[in-house]
Protein backbone atom coordinates (compact mmCIF):
# COMPACT_ATOMS: atom_id res chain seq x y z
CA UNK A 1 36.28 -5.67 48.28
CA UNK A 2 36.31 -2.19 46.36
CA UNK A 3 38.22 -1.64 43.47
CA UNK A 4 40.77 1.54 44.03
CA UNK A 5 41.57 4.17 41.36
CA UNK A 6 45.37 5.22 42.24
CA UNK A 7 45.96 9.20 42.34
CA UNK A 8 49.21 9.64 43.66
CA UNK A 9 52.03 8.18 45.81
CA UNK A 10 53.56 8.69 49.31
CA UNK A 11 57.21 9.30 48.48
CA UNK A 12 58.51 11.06 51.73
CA UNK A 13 57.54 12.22 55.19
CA UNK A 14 57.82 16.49 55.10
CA UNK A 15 59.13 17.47 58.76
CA UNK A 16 58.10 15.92 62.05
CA UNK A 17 54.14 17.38 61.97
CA UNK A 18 53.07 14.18 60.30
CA UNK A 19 53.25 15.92 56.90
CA UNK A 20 53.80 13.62 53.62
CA UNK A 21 55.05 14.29 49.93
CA UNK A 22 53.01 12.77 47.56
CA UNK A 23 53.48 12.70 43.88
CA UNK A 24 50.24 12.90 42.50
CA UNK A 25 48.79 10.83 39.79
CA UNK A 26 45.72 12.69 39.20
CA UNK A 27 44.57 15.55 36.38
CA UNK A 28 42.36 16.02 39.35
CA UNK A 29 44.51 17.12 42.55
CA UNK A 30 42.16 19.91 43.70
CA UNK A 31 39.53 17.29 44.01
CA UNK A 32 41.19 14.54 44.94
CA UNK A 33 43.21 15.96 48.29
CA UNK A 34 41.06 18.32 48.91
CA UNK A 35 40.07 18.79 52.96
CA UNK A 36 38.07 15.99 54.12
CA UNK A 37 38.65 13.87 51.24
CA UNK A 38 38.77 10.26 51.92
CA UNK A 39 41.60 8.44 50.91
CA UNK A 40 42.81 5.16 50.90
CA UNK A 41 47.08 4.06 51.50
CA UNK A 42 47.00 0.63 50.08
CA UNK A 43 48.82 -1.04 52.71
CA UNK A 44 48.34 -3.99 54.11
CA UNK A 45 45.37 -4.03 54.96
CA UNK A 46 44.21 -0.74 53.56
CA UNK A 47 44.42 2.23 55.69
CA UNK A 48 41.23 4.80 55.65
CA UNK A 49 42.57 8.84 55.75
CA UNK A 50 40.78 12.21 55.37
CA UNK A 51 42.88 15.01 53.97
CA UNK A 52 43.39 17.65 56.88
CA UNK A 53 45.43 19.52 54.53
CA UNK A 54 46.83 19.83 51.27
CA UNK A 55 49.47 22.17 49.72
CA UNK A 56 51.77 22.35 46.42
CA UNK A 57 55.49 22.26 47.54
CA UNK A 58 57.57 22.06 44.18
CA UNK A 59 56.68 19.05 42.35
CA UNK A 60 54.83 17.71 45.46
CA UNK A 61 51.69 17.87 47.46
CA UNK A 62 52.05 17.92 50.50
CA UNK A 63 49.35 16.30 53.09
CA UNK A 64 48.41 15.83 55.98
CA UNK A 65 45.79 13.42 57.66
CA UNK A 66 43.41 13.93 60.52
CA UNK A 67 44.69 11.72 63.43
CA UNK A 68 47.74 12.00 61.62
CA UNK A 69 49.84 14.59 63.73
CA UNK A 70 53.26 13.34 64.00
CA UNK A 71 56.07 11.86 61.80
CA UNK A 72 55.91 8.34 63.31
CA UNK A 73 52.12 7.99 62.49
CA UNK A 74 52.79 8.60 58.86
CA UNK A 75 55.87 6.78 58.33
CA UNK A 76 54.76 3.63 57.95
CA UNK A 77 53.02 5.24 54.95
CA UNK A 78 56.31 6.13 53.21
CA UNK A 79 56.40 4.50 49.12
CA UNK A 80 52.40 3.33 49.50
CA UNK A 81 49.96 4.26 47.23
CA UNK A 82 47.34 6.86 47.84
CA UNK A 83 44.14 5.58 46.21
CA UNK A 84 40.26 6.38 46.13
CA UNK A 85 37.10 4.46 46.20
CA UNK A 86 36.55 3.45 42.15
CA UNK A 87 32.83 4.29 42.88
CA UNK A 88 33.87 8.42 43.43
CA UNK A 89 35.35 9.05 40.21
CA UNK A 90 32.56 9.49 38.47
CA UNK A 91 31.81 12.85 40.54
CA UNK A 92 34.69 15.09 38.99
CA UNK A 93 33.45 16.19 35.63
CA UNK A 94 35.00 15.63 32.42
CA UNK A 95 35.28 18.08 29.31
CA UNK A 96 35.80 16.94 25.83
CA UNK A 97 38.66 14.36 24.93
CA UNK A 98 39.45 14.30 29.31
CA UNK A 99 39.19 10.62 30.10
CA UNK A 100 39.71 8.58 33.60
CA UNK A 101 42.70 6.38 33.06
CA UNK A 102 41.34 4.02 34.39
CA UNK A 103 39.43 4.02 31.02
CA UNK A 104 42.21 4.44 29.08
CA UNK A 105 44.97 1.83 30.63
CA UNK A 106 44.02 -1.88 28.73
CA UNK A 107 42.75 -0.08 25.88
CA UNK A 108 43.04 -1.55 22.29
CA UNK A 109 45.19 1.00 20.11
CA UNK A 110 44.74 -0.04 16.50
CA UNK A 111 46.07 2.51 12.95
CA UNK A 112 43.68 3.68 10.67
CA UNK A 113 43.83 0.90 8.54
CA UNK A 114 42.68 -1.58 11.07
CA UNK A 115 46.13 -3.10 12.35
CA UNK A 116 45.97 -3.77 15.92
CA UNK A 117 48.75 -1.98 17.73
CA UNK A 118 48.82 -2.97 21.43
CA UNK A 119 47.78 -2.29 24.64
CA UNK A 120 47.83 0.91 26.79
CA UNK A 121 49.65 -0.07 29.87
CA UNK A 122 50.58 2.98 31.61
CA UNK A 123 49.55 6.87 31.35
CA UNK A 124 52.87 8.73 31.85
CA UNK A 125 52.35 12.79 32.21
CA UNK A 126 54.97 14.89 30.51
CA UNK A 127 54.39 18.59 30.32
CA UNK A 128 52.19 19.62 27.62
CA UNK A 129 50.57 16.33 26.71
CA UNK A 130 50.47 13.02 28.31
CA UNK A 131 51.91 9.81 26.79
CA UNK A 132 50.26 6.62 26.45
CA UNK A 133 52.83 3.63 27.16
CA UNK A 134 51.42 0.61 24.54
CA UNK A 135 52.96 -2.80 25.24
CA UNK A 136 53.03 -4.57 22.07
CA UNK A 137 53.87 -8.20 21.05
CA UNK A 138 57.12 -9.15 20.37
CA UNK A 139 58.73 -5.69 20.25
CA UNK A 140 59.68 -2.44 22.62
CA UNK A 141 56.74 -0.50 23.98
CA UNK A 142 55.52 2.58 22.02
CA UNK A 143 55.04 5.76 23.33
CA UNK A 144 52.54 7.50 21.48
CA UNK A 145 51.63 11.55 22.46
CA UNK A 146 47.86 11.81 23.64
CA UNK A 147 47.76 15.23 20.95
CA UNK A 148 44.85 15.28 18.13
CA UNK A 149 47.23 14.47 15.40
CA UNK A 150 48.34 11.20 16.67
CA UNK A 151 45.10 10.09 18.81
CA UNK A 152 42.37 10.29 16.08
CA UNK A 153 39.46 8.51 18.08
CA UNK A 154 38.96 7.57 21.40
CA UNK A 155 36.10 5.19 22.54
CA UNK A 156 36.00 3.83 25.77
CA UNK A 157 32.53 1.93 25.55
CA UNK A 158 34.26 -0.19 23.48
CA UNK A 159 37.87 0.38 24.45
CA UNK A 160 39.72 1.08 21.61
CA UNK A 161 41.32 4.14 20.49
CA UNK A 162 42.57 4.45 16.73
CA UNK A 163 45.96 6.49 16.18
CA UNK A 164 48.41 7.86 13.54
CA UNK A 165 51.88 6.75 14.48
CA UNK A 166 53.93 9.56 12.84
CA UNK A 167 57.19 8.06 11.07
CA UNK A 168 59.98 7.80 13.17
CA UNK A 169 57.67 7.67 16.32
CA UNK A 170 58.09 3.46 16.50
CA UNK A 171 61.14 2.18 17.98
CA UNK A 172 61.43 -0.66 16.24
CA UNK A 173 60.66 0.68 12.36
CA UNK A 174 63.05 0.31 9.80
């Protein structure tokens, strides 16, 4: 079975063409819905699309699929994930400090002094800078600001990143 790489969700059908809204979850939309892209809407089973279209509507991309012409065919899509094959990713380049996240989520946060933190669960993308969700033992999840002065190192060979939690940054400090 392949493994999937999510980039984006099917929130809403967008009139009665077969068009859908996605929110993407990709730094890589261009790529990612471009035309004739193959996609995958992890239903169940998995459905196989290719991108006929793709446009920027507001906060949404808007798609549509070949085969795909009407709002009954994509329907059954609605609140699926839109996935791609894990294998592909590797074919959109990356500059410096741009990771996948699927190399970031499970990664071992630890400070500078050695203290394991947690675990990145979740990538959440907020304007400027995206925030890393850590799930940590025994207390509330941190949200730490993927920004230079808080991520010091990132290694994903070894999966661990080591961070500066500025004060007042940890929910459950004194």
């Amino acid at each position: 079975m392949p493994e999937y790489f999510r980039v984006g969700k099917i929130v809403n059908t967008h009139g009665i063409r077969g068009e859908v809204r996605v929110i993407a979850a990709t730094d890589f939309p261009e790529a990612r819905f471009k035309k004739g892209a193959q996609l995958f809407v992890l239903t169940n089973p998995v459905k196989t699309v290719t991108v006929a279209s793709s446009r920027k509507h507001k906060d949404f991309t808007l798609l549509t699929f070949e085969g795909f012409g009407n709002i009954n065919d994509v329907l059954p899509f609605k609140g699926f994930e839109l996935a791609v094959d894990a294998a592909t990713t590797e074919q959109v380049p990356l500059q410096e400090d741009e990771f996948f996240y699927k190399d970031i989520i499970g990664m071992t946060i630890k400070t500078t002094d050695g203290t394991e933190v947690g675990q990145v669960k979740d990538i959440m993308e907020l304007g400027p800078n995206d925030v890393w969700v850590v799930k940590r033992r025994g207390k509330h999840d941190l949200l730490l600001p993927f920004i230079k002065s808080v991520v010091l190192t990132v290694n994903v060979a070894d999966k661990t990143a080591v961070v500066d939690i500025p004060e007042g940054l940890d929910p459950d400090e004194d």
